[in-house]
C-alpha atoms as a PDB file:
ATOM      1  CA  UNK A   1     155.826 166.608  50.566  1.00  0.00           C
ATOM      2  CA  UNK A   2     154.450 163.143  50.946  1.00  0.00           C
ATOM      3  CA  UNK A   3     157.296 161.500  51.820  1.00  0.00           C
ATOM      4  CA  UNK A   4     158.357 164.363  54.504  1.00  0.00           C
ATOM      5  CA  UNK A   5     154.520 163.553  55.805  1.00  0.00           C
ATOM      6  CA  UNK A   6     155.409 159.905  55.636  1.00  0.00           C
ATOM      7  CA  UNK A   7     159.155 160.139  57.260  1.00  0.00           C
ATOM      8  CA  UNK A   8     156.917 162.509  60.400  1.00  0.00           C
ATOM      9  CA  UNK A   9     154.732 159.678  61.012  1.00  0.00           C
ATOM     10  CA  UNK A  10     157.031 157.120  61.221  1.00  0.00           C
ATOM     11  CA  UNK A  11     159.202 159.086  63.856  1.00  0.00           C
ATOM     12  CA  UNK A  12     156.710 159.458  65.417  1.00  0.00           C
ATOM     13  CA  UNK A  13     155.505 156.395  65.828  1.00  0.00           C
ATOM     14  CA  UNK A  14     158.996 155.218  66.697  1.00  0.00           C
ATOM     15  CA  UNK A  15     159.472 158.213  69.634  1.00  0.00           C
ATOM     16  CA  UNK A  16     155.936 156.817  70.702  1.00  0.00           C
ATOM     17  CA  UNK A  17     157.093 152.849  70.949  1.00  0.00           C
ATOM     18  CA  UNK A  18     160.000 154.386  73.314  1.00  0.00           C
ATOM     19  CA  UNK A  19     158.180 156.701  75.291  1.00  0.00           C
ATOM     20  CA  UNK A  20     155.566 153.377  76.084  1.00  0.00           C
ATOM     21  CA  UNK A  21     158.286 151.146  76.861  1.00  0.00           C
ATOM     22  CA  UNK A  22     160.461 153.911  79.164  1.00  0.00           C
ATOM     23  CA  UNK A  23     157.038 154.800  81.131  1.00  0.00           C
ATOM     24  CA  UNK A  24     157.291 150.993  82.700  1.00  0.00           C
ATOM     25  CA  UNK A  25     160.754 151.109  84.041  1.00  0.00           C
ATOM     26  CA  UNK A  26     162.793 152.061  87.266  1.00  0.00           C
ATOM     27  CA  UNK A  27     165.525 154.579  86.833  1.00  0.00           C
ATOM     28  CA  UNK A  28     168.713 152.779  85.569  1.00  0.00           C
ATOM     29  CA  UNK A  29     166.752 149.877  84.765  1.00  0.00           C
ATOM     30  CA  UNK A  30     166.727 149.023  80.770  1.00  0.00           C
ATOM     31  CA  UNK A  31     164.115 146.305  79.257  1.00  0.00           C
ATOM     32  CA  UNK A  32     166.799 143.622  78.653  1.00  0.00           C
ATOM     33  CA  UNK A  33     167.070 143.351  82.680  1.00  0.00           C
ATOM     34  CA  UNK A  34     163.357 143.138  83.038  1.00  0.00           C
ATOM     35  CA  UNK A  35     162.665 139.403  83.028  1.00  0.00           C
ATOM     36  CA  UNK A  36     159.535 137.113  83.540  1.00  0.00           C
ATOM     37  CA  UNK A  37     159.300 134.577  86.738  1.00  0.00           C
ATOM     38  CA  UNK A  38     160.178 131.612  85.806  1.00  0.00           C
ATOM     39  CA  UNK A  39     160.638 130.482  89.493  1.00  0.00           C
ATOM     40  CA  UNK A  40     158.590 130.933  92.439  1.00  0.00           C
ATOM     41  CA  UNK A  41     159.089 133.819  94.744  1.00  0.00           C
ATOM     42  CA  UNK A  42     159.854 131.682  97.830  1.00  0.00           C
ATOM     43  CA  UNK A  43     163.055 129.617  96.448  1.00  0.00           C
ATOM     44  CA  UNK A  44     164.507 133.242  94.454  1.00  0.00           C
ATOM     45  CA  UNK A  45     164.346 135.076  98.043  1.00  0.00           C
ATOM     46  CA  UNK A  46     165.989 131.688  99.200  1.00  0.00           C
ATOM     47  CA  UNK A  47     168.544 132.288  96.615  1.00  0.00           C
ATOM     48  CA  UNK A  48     169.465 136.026  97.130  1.00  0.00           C
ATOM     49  CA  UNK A  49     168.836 136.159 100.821  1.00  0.00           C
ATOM     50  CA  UNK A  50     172.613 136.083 101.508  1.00  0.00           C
ATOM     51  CA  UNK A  51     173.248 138.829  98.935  1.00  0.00           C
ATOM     52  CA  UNK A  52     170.328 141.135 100.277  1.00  0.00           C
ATOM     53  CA  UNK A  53     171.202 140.342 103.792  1.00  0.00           C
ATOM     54  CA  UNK A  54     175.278 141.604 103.359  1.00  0.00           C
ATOM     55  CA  UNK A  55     173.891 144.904 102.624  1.00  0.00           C
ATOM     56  CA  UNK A  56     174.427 147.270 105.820  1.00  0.00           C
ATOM     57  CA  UNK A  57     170.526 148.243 107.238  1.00  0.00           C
ATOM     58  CA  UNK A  58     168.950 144.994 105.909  1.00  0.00           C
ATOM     59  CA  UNK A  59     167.203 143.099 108.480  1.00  0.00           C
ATOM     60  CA  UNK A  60     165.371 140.329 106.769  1.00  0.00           C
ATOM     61  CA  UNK A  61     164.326 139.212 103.549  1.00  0.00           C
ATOM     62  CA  UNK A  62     160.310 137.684 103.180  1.00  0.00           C
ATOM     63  CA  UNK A  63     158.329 136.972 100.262  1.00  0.00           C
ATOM     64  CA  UNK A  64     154.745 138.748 100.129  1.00  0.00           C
ATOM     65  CA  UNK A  65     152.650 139.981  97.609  1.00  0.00           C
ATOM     66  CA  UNK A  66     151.673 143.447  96.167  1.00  0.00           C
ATOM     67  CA  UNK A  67     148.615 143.840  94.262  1.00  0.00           C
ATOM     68  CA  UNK A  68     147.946 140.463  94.805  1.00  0.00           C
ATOM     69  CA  UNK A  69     150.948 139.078  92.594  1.00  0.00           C
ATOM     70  CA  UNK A  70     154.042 137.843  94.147  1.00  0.00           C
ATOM     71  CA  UNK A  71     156.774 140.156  94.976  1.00  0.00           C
ATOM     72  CA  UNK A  72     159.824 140.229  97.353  1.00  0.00           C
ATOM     73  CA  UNK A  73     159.826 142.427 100.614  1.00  0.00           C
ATOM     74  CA  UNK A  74     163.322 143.528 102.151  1.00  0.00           C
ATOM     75  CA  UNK A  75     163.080 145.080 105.539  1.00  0.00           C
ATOM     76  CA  UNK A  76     165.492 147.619 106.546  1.00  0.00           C
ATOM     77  CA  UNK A  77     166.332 149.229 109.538  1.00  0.00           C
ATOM     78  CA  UNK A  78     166.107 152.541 108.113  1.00  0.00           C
ATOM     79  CA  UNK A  79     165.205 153.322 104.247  1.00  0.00           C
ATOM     80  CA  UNK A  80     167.945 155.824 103.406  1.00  0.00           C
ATOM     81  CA  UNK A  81     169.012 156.833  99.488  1.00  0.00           C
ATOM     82  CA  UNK A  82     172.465 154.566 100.295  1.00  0.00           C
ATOM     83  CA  UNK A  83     170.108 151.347 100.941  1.00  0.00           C
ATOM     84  CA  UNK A  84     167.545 152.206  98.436  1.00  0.00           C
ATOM     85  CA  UNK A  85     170.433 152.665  95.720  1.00  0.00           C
ATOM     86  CA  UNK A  86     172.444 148.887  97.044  1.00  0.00           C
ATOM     87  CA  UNK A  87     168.782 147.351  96.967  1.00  0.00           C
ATOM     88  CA  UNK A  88     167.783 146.235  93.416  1.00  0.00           C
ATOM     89  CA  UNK A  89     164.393 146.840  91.888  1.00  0.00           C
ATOM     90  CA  UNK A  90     163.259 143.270  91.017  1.00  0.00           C
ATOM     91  CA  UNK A  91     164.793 140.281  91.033  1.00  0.00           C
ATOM     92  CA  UNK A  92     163.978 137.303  88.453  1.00  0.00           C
ATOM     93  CA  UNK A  93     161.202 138.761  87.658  1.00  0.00           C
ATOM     94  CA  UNK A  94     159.742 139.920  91.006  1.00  0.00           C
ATOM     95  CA  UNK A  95     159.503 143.496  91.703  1.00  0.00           C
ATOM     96  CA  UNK A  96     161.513 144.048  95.242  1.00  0.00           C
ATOM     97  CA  UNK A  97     159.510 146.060  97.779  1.00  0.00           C
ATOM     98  CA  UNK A  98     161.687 147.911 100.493  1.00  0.00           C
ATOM     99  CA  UNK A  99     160.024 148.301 104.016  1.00  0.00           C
ATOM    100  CA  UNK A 100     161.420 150.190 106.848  1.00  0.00           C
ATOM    101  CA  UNK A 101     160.934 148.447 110.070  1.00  0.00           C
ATOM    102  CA  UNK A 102     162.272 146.803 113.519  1.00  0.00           C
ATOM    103  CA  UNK A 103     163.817 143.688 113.437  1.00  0.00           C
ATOM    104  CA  UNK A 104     161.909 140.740 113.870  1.00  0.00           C
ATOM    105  CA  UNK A 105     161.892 137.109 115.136  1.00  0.00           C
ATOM    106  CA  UNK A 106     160.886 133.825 113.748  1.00  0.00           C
ATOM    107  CA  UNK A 107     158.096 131.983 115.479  1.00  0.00           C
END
């Protein structure tokens, strides 16, 4: 009986550990793609802009901030499932915020 006891506890705590680490991720997303920043945000949006911008409905590609840490922001011209699914969820580390908007200009 105590080791049945014993062999519930530690399943437990095992399905627990999971359940913690699955709460924090996107849908498809698995914790070996999750990385840390190691760069800043401005030179990895320099470094994917071309990628983000081949995507059909992407208008630009900024850097910004959400909840005051450091994220990427990729306008489109219309959020639809197609551009939300081509459209990763973080890049290097930054979590990629999609905005629907008009296009813009540079100043």
């Amino acid at each position: 009986m105590r080791a049945m006891v014993k062999n519930l506890l530690v399943a437990c705590l095992i399905l627990t550990s999971q359940l913690q680490t699955s709460c924090f991720l996107f849908p498809g997303e698995s914790a070996e793609k999750r990385k840390v920043a190691t760069k800043p945000a401005k030179q990895v949006q320099e470094e994917n802009i071309e990628r983000l911008m081949s995507i059909p409905g992407v208008l630009g590609v900024l850097t910004g901030d959400i909840a005051g840490k450091p994220c990427i922001r990729v306008l489109v011209q219309r959020r639809t499932m197609a551009t939300a699914k081509d459209i990763p969820h973080s890049i290097e580390g930054y979590p990629v915020v999609i905005e629907e908007g008009r296009s813009f200009r540079t100043r």
